[in-house]
PDB file of N, CA and C in Angstrom:
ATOM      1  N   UNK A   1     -94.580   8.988 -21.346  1.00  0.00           N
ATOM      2  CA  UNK A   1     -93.896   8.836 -20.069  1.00  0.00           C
ATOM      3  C   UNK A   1     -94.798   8.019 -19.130  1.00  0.00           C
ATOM      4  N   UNK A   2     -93.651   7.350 -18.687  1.00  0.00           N
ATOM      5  CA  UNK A   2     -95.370   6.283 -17.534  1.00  0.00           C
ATOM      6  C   UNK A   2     -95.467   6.763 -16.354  1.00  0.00           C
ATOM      7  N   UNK A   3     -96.326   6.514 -16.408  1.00  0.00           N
ATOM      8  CA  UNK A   3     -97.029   6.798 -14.545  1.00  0.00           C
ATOM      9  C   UNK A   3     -96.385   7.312 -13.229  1.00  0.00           C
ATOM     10  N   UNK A   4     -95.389   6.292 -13.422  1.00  0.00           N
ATOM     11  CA  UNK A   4     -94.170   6.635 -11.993  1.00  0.00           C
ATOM     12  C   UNK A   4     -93.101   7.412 -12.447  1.00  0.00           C
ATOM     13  N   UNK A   5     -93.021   7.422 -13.535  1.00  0.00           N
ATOM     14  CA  UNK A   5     -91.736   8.781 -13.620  1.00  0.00           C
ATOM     15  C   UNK A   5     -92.772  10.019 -13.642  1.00  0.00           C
ATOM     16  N   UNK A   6     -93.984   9.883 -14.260  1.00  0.00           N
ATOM     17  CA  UNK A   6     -94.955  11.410 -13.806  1.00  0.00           C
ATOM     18  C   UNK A   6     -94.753  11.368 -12.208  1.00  0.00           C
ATOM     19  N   UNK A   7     -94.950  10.802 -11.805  1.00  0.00           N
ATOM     20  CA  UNK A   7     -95.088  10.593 -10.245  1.00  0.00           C
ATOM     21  C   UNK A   7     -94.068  11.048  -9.568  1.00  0.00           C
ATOM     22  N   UNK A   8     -93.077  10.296  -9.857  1.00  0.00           N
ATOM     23  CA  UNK A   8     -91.559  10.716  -9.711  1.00  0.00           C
ATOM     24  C   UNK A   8     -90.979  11.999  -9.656  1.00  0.00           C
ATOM     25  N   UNK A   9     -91.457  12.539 -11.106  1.00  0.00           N
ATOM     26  CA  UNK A   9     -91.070  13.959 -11.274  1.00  0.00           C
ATOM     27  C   UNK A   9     -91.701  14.565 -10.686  1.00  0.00           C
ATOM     28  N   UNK A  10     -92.519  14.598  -9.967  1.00  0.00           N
ATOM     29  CA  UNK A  10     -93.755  15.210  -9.129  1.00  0.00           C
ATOM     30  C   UNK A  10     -93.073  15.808  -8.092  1.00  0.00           C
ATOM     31  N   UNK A  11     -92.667  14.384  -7.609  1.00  0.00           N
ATOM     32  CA  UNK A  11     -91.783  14.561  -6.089  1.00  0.00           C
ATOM     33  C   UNK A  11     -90.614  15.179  -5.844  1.00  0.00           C
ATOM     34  N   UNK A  12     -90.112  15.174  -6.824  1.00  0.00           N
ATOM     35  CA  UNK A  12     -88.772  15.510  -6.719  1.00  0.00           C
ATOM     36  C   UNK A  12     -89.215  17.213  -6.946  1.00  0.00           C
ATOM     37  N   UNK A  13     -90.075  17.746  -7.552  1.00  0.00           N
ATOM     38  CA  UNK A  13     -90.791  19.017  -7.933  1.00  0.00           C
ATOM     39  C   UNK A  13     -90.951  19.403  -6.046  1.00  0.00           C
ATOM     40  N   UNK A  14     -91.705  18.475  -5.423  1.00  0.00           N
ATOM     41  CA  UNK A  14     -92.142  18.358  -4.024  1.00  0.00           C
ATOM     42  C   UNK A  14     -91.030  18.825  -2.893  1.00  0.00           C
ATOM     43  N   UNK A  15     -89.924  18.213  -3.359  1.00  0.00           N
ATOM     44  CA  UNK A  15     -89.461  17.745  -2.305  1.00  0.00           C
ATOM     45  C   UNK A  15     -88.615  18.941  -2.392  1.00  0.00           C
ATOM     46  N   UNK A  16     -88.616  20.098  -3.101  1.00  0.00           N
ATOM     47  CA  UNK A  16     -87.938  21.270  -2.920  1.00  0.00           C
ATOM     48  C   UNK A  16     -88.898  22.685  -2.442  1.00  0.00           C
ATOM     49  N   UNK A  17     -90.068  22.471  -2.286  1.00  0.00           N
ATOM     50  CA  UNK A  17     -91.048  22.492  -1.447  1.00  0.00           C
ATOM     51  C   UNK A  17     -91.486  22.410   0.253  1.00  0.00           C
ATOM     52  N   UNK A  18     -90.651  21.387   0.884  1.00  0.00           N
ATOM     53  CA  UNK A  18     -90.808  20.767   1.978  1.00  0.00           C
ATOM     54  C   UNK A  18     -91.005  22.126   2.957  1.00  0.00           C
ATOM     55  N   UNK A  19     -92.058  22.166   3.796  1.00  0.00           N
ATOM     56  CA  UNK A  19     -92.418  22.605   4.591  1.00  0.00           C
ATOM     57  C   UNK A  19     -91.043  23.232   6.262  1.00  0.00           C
ATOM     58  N   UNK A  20     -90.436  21.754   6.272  1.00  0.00           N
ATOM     59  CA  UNK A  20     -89.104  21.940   7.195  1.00  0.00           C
ATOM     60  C   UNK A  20     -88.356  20.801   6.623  1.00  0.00           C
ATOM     61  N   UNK A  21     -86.911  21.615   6.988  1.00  0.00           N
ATOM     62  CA  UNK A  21     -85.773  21.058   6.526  1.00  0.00           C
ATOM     63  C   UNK A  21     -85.482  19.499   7.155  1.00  0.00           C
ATOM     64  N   UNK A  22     -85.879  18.477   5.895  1.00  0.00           N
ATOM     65  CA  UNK A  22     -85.412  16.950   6.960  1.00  0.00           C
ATOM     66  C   UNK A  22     -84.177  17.048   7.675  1.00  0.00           C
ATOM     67  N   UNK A  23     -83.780  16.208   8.681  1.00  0.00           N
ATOM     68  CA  UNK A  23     -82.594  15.955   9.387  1.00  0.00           C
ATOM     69  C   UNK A  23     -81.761  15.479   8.133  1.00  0.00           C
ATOM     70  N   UNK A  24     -80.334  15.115   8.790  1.00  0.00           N
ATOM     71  CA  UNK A  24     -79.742  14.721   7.862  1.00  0.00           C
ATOM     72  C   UNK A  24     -79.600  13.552   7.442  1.00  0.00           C
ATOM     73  N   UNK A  25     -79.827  12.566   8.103  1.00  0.00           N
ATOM     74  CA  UNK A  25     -80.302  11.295   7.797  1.00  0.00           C
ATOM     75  C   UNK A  25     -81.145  11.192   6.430  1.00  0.00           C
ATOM     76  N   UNK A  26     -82.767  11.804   6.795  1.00  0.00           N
ATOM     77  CA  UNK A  26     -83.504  11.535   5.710  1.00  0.00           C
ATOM     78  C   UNK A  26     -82.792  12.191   4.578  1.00  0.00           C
ATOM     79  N   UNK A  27     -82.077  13.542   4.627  1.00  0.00           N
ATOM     80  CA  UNK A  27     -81.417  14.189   3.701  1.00  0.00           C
ATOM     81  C   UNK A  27     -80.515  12.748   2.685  1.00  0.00           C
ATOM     82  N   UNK A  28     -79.959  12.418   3.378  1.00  0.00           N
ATOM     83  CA  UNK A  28     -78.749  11.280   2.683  1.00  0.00           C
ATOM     84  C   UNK A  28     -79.992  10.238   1.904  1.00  0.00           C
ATOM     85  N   UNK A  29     -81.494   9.603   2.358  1.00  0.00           N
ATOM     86  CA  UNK A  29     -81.913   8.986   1.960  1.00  0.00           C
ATOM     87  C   UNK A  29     -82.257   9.200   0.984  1.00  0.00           C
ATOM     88  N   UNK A  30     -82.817  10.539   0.776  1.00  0.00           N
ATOM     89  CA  UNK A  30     -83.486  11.179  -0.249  1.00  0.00           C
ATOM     90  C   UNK A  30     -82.335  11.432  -1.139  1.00  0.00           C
ATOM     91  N   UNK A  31     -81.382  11.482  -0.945  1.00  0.00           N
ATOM     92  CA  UNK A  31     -80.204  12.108  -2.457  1.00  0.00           C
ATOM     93  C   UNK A  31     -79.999  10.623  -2.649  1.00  0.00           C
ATOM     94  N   UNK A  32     -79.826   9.635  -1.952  1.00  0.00           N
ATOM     95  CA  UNK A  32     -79.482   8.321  -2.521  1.00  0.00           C
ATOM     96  C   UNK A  32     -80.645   7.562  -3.177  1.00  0.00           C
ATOM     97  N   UNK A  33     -81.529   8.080  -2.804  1.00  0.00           N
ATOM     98  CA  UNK A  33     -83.100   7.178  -3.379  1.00  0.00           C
ATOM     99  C   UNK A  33     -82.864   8.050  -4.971  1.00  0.00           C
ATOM    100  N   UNK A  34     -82.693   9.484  -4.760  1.00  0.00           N
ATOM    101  CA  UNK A  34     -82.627   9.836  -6.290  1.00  0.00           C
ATOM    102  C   UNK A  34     -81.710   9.610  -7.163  1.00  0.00           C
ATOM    103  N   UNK A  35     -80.386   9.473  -6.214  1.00  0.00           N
ATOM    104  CA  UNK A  35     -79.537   8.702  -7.377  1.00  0.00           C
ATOM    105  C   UNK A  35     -79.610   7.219  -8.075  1.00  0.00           C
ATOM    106  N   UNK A  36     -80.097   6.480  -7.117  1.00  0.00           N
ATOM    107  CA  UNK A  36     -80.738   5.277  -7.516  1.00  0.00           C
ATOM    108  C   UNK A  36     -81.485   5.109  -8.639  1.00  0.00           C
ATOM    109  N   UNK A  37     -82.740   6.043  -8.318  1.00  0.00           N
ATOM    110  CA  UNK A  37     -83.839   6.098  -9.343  1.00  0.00           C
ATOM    111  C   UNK A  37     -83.328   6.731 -11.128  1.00  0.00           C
ATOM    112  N   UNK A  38     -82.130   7.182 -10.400  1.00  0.00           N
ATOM    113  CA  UNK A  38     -81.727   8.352 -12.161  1.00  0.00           C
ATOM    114  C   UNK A  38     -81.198   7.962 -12.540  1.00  0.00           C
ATOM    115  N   UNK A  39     -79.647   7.026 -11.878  1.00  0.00           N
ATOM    116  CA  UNK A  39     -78.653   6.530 -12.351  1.00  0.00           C
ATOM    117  C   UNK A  39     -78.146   5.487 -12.212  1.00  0.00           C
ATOM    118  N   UNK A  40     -78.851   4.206 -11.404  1.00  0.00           N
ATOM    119  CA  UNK A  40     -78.808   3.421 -11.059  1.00  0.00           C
ATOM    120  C   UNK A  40     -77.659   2.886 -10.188  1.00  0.00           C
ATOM    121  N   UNK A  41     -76.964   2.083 -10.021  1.00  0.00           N
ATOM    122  CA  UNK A  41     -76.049   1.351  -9.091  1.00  0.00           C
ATOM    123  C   UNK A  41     -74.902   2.292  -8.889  1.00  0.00           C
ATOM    124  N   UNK A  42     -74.045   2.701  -7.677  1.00  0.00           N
ATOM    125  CA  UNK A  42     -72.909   3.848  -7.937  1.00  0.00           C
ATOM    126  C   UNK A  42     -71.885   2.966  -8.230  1.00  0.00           C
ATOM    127  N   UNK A  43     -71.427   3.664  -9.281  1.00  0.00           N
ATOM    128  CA  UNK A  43     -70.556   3.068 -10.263  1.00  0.00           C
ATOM    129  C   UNK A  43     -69.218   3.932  -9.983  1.00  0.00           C
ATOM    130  N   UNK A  44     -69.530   4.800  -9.130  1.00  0.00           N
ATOM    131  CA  UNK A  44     -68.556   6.440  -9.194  1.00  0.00           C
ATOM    132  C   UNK A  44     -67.534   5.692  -7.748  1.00  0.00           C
ATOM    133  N   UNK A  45     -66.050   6.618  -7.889  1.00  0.00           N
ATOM    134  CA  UNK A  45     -65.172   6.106  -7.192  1.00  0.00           C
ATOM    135  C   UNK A  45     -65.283   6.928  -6.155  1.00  0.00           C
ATOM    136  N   UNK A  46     -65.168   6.349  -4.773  1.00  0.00           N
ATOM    137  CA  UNK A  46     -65.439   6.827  -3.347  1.00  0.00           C
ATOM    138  C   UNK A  46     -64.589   8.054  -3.201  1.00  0.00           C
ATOM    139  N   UNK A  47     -65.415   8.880  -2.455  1.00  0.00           N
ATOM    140  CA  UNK A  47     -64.301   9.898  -2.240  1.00  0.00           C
ATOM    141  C   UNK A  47     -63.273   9.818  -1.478  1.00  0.00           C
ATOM    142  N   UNK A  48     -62.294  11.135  -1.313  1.00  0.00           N
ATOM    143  CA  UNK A  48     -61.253  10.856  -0.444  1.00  0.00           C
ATOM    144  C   UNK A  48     -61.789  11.321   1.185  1.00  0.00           C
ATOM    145  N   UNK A  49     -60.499  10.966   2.144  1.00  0.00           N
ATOM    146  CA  UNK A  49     -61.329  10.640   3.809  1.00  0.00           C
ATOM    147  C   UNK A  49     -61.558  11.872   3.863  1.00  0.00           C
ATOM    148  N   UNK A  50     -60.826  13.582   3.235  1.00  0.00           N
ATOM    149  CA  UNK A  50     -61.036  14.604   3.782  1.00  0.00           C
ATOM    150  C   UNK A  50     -62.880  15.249   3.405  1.00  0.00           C
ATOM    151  N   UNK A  51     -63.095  14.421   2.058  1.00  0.00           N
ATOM    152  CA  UNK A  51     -64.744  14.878   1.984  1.00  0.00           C
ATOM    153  C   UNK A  51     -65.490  14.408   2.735  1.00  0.00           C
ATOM    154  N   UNK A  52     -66.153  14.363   3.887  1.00  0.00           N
ATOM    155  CA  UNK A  52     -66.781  13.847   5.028  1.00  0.00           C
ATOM    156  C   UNK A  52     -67.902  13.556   3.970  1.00  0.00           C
ATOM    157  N   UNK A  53     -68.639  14.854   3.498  1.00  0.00           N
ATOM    158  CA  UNK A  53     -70.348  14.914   3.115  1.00  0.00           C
ATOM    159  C   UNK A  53     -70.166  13.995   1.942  1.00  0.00           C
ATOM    160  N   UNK A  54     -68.890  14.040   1.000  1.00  0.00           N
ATOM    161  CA  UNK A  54     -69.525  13.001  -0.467  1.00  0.00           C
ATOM    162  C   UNK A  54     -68.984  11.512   0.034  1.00  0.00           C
ATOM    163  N   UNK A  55     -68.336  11.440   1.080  1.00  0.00           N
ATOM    164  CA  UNK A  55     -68.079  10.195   1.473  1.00  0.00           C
ATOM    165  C   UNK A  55     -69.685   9.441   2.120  1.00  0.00           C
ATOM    166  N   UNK A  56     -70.250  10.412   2.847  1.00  0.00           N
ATOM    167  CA  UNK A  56     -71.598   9.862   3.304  1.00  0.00           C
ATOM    168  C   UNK A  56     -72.530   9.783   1.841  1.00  0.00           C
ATOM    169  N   UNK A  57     -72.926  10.605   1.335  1.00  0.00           N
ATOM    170  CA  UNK A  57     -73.193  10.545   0.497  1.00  0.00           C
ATOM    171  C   UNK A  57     -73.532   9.076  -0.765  1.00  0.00           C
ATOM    172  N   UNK A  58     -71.981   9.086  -0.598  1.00  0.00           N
ATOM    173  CA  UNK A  58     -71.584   8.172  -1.971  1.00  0.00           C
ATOM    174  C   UNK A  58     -71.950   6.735  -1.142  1.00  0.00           C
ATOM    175  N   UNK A  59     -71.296   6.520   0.289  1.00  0.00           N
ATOM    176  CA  UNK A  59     -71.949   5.427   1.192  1.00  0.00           C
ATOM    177  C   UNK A  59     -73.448   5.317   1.323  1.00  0.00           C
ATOM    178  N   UNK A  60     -74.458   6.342   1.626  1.00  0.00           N
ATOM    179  CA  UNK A  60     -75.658   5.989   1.396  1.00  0.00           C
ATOM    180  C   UNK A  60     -76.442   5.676  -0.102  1.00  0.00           C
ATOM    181  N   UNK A  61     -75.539   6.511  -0.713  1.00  0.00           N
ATOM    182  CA  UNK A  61     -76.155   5.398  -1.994  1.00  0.00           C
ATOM    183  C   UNK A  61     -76.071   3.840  -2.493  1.00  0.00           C
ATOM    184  N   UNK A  62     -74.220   3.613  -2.387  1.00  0.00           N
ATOM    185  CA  UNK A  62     -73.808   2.531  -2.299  1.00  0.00           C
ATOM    186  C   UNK A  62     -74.680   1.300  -1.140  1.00  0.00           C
ATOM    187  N   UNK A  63     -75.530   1.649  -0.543  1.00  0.00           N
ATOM    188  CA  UNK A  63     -76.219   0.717   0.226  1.00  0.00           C
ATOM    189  C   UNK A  63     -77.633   0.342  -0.485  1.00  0.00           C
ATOM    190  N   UNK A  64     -77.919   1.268  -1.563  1.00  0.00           N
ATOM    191  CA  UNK A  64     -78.979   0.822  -2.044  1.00  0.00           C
ATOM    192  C   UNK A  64     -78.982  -0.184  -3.645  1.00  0.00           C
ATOM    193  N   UNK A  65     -77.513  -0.691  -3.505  1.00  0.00           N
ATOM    194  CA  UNK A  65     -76.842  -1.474  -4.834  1.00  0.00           C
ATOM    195  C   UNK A  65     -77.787  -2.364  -4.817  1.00  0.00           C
ATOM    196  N   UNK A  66     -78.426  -2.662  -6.169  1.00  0.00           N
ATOM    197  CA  UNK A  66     -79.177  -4.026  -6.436  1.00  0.00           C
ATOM    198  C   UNK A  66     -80.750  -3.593  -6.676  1.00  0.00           C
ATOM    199  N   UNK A  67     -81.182  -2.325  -5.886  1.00  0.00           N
ATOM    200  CA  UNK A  67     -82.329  -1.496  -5.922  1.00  0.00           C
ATOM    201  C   UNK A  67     -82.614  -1.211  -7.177  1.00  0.00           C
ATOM    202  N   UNK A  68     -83.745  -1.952  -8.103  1.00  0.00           N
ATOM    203  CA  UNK A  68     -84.075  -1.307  -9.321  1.00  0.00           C
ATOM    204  C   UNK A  68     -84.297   0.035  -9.303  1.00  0.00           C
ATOM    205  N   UNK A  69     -83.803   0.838 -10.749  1.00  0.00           N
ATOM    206  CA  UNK A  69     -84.537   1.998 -10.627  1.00  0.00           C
ATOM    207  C   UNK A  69     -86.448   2.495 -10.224  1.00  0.00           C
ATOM    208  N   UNK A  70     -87.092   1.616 -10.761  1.00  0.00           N
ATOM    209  CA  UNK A  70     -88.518   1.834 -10.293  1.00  0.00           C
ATOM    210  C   UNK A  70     -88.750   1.653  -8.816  1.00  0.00           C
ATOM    211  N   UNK A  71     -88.585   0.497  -8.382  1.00  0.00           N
ATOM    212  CA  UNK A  71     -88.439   0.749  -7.054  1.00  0.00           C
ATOM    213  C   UNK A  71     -88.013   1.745  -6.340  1.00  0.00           C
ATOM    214  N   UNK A  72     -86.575   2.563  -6.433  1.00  0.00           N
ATOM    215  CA  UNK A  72     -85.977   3.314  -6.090  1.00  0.00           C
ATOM    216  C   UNK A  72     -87.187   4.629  -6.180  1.00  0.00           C
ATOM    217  N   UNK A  73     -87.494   4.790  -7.234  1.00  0.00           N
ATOM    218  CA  UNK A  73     -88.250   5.717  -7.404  1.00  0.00           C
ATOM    219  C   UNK A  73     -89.782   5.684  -6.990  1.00  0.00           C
ATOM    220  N   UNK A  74     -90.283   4.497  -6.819  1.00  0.00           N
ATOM    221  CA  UNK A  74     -91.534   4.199  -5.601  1.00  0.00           C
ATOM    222  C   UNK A  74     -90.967   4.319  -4.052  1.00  0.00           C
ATOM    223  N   UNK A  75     -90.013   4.508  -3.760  1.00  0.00           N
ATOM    224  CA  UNK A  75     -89.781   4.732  -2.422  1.00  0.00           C
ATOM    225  C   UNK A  75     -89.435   6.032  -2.264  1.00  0.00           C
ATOM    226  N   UNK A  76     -89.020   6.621  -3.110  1.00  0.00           N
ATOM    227  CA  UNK A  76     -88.479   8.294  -2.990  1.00  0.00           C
ATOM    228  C   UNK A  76     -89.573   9.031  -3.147  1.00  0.00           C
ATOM    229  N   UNK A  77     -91.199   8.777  -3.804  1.00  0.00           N
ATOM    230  CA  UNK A  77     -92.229   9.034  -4.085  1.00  0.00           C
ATOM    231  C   UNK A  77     -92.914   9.086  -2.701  1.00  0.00           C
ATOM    232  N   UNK A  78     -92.786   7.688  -2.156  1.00  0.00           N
ATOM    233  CA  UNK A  78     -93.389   7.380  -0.806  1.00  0.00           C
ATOM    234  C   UNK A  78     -92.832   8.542   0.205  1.00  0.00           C
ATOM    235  N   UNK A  79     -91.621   8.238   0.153  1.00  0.00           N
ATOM    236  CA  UNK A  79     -90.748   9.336   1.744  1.00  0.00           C
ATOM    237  C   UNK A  79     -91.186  10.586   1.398  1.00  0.00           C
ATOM    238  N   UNK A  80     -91.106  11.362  -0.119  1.00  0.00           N
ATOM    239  CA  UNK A  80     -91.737  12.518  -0.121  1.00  0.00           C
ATOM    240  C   UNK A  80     -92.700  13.251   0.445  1.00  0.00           C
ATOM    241  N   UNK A  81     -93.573  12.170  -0.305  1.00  0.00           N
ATOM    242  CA  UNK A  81     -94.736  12.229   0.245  1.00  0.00           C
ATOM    243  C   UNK A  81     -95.179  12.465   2.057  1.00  0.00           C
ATOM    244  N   UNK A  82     -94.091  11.167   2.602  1.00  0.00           N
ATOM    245  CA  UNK A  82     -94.565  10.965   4.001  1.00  0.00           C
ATOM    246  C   UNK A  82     -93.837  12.540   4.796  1.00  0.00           C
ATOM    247  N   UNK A  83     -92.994  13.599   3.946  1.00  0.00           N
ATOM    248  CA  UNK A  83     -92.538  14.556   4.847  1.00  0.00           C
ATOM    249  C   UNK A  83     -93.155  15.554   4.374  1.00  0.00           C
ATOM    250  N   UNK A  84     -94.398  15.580   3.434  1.00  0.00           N
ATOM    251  CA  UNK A  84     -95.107  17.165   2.966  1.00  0.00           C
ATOM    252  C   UNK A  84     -96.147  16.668   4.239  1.00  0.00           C
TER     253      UNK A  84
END
């Protein structure tokens, strides 16, 4: 396993850990940085208008289209990090 998925898995180990609950903002960053990093581009069909949360959701991921997975996962490493 290389380096940054040790790393990776680290954080994500971390980030259920967190000291205080991020706002919801970083919340959306952090589920979209990990979907990025796991599953790459959202490929999944938008929800309907009554799901508010998987509509944000599925929109903050959808903004990170084009984001390699490694990258994705050097930045979800980083934000972790920057909220322990």
């Amino acid at each position: 396993m290389s380096k940054l998925k040790t790393q990776f898995e680290a954080a994500v180990a971390n980030s259920k850990n967190l000291s205080e609950r991020p706002d919801n903002a970083t919340l959306l960053k952090i589920y979209a940085l990990y979907k990025q990093a796991t599953a790459g581009d959202n490929a999944e069909k938008k929800p309907g208008f009554t799901d508010m949360v998987g509509r944000a959701k599925w929109d903050a991921w959808a903004k990170l289209k084009g984001t390699g997975q490694d990258a994705a996962r050097q930045q979800y490493i980083d934000l972790i990090a920057s909220l322990s």
